[in-house]
Protein backbone atom coordinates (compact mmCIF):
# COMPACT_ATOMS: atom_id res chain seq x y z
CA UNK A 1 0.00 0.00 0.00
CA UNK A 2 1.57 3.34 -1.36
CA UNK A 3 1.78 6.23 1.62
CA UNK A 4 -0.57 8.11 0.03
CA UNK A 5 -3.67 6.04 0.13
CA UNK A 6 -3.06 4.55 3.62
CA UNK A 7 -5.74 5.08 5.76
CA UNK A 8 -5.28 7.15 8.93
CA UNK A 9 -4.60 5.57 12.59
CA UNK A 10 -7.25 6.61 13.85
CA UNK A 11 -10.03 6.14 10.91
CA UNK A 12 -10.24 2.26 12.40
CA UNK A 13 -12.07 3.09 15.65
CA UNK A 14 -14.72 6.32 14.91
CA UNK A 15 -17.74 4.23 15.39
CA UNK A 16 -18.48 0.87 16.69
CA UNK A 17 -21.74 -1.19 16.65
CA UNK A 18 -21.79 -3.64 19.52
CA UNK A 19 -24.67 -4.05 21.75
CA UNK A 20 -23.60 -1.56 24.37
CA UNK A 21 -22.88 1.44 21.47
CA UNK A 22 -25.92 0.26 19.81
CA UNK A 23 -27.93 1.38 22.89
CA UNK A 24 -26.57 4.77 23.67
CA UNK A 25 -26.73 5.70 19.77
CA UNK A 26 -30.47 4.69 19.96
CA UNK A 27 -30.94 6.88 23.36
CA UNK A 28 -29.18 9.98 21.47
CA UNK A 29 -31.01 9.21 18.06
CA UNK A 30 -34.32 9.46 20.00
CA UNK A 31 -33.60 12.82 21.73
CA UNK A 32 -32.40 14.20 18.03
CA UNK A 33 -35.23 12.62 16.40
CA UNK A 34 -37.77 14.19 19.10
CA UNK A 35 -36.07 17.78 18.59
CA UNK A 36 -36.19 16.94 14.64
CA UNK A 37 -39.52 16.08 14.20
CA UNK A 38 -41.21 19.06 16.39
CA UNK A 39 -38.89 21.69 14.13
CA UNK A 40 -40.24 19.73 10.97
CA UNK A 41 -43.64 19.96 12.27
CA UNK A 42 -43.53 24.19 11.96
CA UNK A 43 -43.02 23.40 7.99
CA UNK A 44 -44.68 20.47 7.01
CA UNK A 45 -47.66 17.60 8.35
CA UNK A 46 -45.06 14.37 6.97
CA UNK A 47 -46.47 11.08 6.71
CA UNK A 48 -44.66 7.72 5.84
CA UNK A 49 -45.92 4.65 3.57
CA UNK A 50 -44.72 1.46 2.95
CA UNK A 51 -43.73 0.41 6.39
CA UNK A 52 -44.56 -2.82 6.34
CA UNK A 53 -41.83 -2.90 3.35
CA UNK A 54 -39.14 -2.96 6.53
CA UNK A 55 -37.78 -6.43 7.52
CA UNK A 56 -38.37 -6.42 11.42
CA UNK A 57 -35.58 -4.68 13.88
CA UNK A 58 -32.63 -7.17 13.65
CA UNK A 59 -31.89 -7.62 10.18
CA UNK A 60 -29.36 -5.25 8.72
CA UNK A 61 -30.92 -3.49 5.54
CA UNK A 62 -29.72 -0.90 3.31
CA UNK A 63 -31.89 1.70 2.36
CA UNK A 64 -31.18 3.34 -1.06
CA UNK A 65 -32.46 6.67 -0.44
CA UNK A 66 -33.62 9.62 -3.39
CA UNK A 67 -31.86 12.88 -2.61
CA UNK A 68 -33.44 15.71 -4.15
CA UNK A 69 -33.23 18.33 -1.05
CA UNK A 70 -31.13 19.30 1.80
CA UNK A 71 -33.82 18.22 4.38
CA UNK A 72 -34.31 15.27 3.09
CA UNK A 73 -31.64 13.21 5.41
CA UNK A 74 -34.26 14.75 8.51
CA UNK A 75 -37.23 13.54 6.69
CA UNK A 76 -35.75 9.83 5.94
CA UNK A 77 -34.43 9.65 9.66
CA UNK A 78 -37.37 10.59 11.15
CA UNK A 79 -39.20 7.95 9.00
CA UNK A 80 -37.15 5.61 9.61
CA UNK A 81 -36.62 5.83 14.07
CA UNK A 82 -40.10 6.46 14.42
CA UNK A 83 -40.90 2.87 12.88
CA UNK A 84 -38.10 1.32 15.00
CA UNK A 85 -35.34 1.49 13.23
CA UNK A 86 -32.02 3.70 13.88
CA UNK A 87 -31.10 5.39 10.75
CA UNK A 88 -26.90 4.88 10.00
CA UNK A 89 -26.15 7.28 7.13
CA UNK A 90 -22.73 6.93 5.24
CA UNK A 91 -20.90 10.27 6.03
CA UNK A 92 -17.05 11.65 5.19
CA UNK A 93 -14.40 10.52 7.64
CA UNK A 94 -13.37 13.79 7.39
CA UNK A 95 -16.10 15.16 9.25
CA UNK A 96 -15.58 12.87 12.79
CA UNK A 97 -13.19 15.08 13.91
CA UNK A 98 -14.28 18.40 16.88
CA UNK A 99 -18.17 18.96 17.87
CA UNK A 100 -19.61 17.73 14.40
CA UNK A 101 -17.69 14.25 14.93
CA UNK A 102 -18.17 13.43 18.96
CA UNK A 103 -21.98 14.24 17.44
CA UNK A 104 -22.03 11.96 14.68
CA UNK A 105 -20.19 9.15 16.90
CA UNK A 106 -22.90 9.27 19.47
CA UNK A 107 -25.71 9.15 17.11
CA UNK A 108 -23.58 6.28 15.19
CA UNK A 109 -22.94 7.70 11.59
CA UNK A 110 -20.68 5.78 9.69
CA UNK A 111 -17.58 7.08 7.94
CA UNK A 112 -16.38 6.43 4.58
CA UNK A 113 -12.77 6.38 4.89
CA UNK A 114 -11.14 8.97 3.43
CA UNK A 115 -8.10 7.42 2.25
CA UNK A 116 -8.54 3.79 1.36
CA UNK A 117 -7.13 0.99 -1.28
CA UNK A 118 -10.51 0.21 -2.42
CA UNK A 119 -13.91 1.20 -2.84
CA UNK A 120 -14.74 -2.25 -0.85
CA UNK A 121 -12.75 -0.95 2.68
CA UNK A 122 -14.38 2.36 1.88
CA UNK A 123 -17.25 0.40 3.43
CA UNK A 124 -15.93 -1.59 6.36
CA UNK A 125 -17.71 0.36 8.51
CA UNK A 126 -21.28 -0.33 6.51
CA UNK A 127 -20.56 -4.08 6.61
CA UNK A 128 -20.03 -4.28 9.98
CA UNK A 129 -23.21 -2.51 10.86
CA UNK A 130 -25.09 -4.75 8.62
CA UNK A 131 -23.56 -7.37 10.62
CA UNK A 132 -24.73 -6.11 13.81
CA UNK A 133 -28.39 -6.26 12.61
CA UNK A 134 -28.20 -2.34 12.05
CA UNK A 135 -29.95 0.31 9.21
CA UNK A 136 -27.32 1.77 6.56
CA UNK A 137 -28.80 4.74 5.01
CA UNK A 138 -26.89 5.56 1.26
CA UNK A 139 -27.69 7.97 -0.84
CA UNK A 140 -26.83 6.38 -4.36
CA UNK A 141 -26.45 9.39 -6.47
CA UNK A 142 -23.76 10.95 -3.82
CA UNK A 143 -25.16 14.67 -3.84
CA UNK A 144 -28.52 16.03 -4.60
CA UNK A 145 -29.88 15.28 -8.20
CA UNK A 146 -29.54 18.47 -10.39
CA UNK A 147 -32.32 17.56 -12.65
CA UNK A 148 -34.81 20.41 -12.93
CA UNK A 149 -37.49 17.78 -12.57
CA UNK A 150 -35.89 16.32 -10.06
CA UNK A 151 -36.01 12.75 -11.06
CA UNK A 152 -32.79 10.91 -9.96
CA UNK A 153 -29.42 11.04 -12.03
CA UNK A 154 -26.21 8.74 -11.74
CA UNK A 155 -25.89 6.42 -9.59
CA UNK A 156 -22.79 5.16 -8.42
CA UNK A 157 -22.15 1.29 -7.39
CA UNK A 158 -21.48 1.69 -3.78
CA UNK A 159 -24.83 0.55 -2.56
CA UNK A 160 -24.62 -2.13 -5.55
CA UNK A 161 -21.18 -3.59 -3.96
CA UNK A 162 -22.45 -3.76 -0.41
CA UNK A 163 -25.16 -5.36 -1.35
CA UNK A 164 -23.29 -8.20 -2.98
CA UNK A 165 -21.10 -8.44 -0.77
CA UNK A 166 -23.14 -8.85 2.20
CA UNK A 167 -26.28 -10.14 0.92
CA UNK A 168 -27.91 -7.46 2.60
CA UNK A 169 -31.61 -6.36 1.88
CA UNK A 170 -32.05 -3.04 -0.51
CA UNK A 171 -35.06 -1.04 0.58
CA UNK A 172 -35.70 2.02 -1.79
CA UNK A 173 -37.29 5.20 -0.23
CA UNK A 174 -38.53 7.96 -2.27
CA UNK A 175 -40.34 11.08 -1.14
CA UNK A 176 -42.10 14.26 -1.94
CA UNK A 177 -42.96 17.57 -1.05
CA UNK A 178 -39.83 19.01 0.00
CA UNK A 179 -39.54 21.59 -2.50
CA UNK A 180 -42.44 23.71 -1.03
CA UNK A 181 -40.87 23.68 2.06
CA UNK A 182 -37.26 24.11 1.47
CA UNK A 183 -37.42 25.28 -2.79
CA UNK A 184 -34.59 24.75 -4.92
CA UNK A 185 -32.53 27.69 -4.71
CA UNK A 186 -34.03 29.69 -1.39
CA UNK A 187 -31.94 29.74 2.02
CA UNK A 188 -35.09 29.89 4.04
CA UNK A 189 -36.76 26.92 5.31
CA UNK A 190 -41.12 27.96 4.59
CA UNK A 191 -42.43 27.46 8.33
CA UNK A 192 -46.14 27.33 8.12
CA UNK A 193 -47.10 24.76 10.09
CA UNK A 194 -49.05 22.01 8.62
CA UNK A 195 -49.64 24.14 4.66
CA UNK A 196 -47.31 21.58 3.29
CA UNK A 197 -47.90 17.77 3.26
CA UNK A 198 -44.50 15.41 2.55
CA UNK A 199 -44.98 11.65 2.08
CA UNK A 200 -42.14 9.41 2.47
CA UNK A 201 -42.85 5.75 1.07
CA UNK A 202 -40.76 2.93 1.45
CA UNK A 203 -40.67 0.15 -1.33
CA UNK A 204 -40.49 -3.53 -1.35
CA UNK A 205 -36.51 -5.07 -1.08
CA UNK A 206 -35.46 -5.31 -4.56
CA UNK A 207 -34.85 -9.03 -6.01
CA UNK A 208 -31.17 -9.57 -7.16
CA UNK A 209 -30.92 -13.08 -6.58
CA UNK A 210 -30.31 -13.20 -10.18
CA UNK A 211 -27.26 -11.49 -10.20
CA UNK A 212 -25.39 -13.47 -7.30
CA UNK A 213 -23.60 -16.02 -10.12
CA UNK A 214 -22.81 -13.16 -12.12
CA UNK A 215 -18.86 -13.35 -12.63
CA UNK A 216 -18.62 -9.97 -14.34
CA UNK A 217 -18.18 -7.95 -11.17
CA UNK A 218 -18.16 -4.39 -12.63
CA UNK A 219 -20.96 -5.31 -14.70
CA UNK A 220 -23.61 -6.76 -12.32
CA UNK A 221 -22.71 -4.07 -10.27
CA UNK A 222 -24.00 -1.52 -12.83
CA UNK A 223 -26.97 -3.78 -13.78
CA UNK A 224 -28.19 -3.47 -9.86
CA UNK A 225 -27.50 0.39 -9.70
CA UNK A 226 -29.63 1.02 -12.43
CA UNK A 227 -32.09 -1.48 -11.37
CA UNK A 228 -32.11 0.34 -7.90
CA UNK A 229 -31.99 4.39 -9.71
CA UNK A 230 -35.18 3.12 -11.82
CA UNK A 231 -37.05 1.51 -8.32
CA UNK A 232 -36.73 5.12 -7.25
CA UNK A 233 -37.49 6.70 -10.07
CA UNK A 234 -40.69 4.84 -10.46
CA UNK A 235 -41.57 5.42 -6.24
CA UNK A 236 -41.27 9.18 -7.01
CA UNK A 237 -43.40 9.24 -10.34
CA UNK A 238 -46.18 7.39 -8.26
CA UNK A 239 -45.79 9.91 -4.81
CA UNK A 240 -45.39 13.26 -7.50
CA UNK A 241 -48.47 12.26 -9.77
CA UNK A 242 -46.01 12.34 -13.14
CA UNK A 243 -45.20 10.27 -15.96
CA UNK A 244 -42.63 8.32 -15.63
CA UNK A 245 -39.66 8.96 -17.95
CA UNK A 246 -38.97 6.31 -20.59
CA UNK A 247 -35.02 6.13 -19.27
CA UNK A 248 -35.74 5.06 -15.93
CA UNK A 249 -37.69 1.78 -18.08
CA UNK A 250 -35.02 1.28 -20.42
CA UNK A 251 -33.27 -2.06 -20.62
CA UNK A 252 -30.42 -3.23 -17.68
CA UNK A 253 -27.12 -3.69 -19.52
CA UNK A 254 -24.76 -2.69 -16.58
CA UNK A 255 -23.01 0.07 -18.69
């Protein structure tokens, strides 16, 4: 391993997931969530569908999650704790460092490590909380779609790899509504209690039992990342009342 890709000292012990730090990140998640969801309740009356979608508390899952707004992270969280299940998003190692990382350690974020030899330790972190029974929140895409419609764009193979490599369930979550509460563009959250409705749905795991033979690595992965980006596509046609576009339908070829 060349100097400049070794991964820091101290990016091996940011987080863990054993029983014991399991419990105190669900005690601080539920104080956050509770401050969360009565500041989200002066913008927006949010509801959630699809619950029964989630495997029951226990089984690690990853949820593939859309990303069209900055709030969105709140809105998925809160969907996700208040049905049982602590939400682990994938966050920079950079950032566990001061106030923001002692916060994100106690709440149990996982780091992506900053410096690593491959995409696959990248995700050690992810793996081992699916191992503990624990929710790994990814956003696919890796920033906020820039589509004006805002249907979903790229997605990269991260959530594809971790999923064949653990075996893990995918859940896709979609959502809408955001953008009349926190528009494209503005820096001021709308706070009218209750004028805006957001719905956050939740979608059946998707099947890629198909793909487990598959010996061209690089290209199942792209087969299930596109089979995952047009899942979400289709949740957020159905939750925005649109058309879906003919892309997100078009054939899987991985490439």
């Amino acid at each position: 391993m060349s100097a400049d890709i070794e991964p820091d000292a101290n990016d091996h012990d940011l987080v863990s997931f054993d029983p014991a730090s399991v419990r105190s990140q669900n005690r601080a998640g539920t104080v956050a969530a509770t401050a969360a969801f009565g500041l989200m309740r002066t913008a927006t009356k949010m509801s959630v569908r699809g619950v029964e979608h989630l495997p029951p508390a226990g089984t690690g899952i990853i949820v593939a999650a859309y990303h069209a707004n900055h709030l969105d992270p709140i809105l998925v969280g809160l969907a996700l704790k208040r049905n049982g299940r602590m939400p682990h998003f994938l966050a920079k190692s950079t950032l566990f460092t001061g106030v923001l990382g002692k916060i994100l350690k106690t709440i149990g974020q996982i780091p992506v490590l900053r410096a690593s030899a491959s995409a696959g330790d990248s995700l050690e972190y992810a793996k081992d909380a699916l191992a503990h029974g624990q929710t790994v929140v990814i956003y696919p895409e890796g920033t906020l779609t820039k589509d004006p419609e805002l249907w979903p764009q790229h997605f990269k193979t991260g959530t594809a790899r971790l999923a064949l490599e653990t075996g893990a369930p995918i859940i896709p979550v979609a959502h809408w509504g955001l953008d009349t509460v926190y528009p494209r563009g503005q820096k001021k959250v709308r706070f009218r209690p209750f004028s805006h409705d957001t719905v956050v749905a939740f979608g059946p795991a998707i099947d890629y039992t198909d793909l487990w033979e598959h010996r061209d690595e690089k290209k199942t992965m792209g087969v299930l990342s596109q089979r995952v980006k047009n899942t979400v596509a289709a949740m957020v046609a159905e939750l925005s009342e649109r058309e879906l576009p003919q892309r997100f339908s078009a054939k899987e070829t991985g490439e």
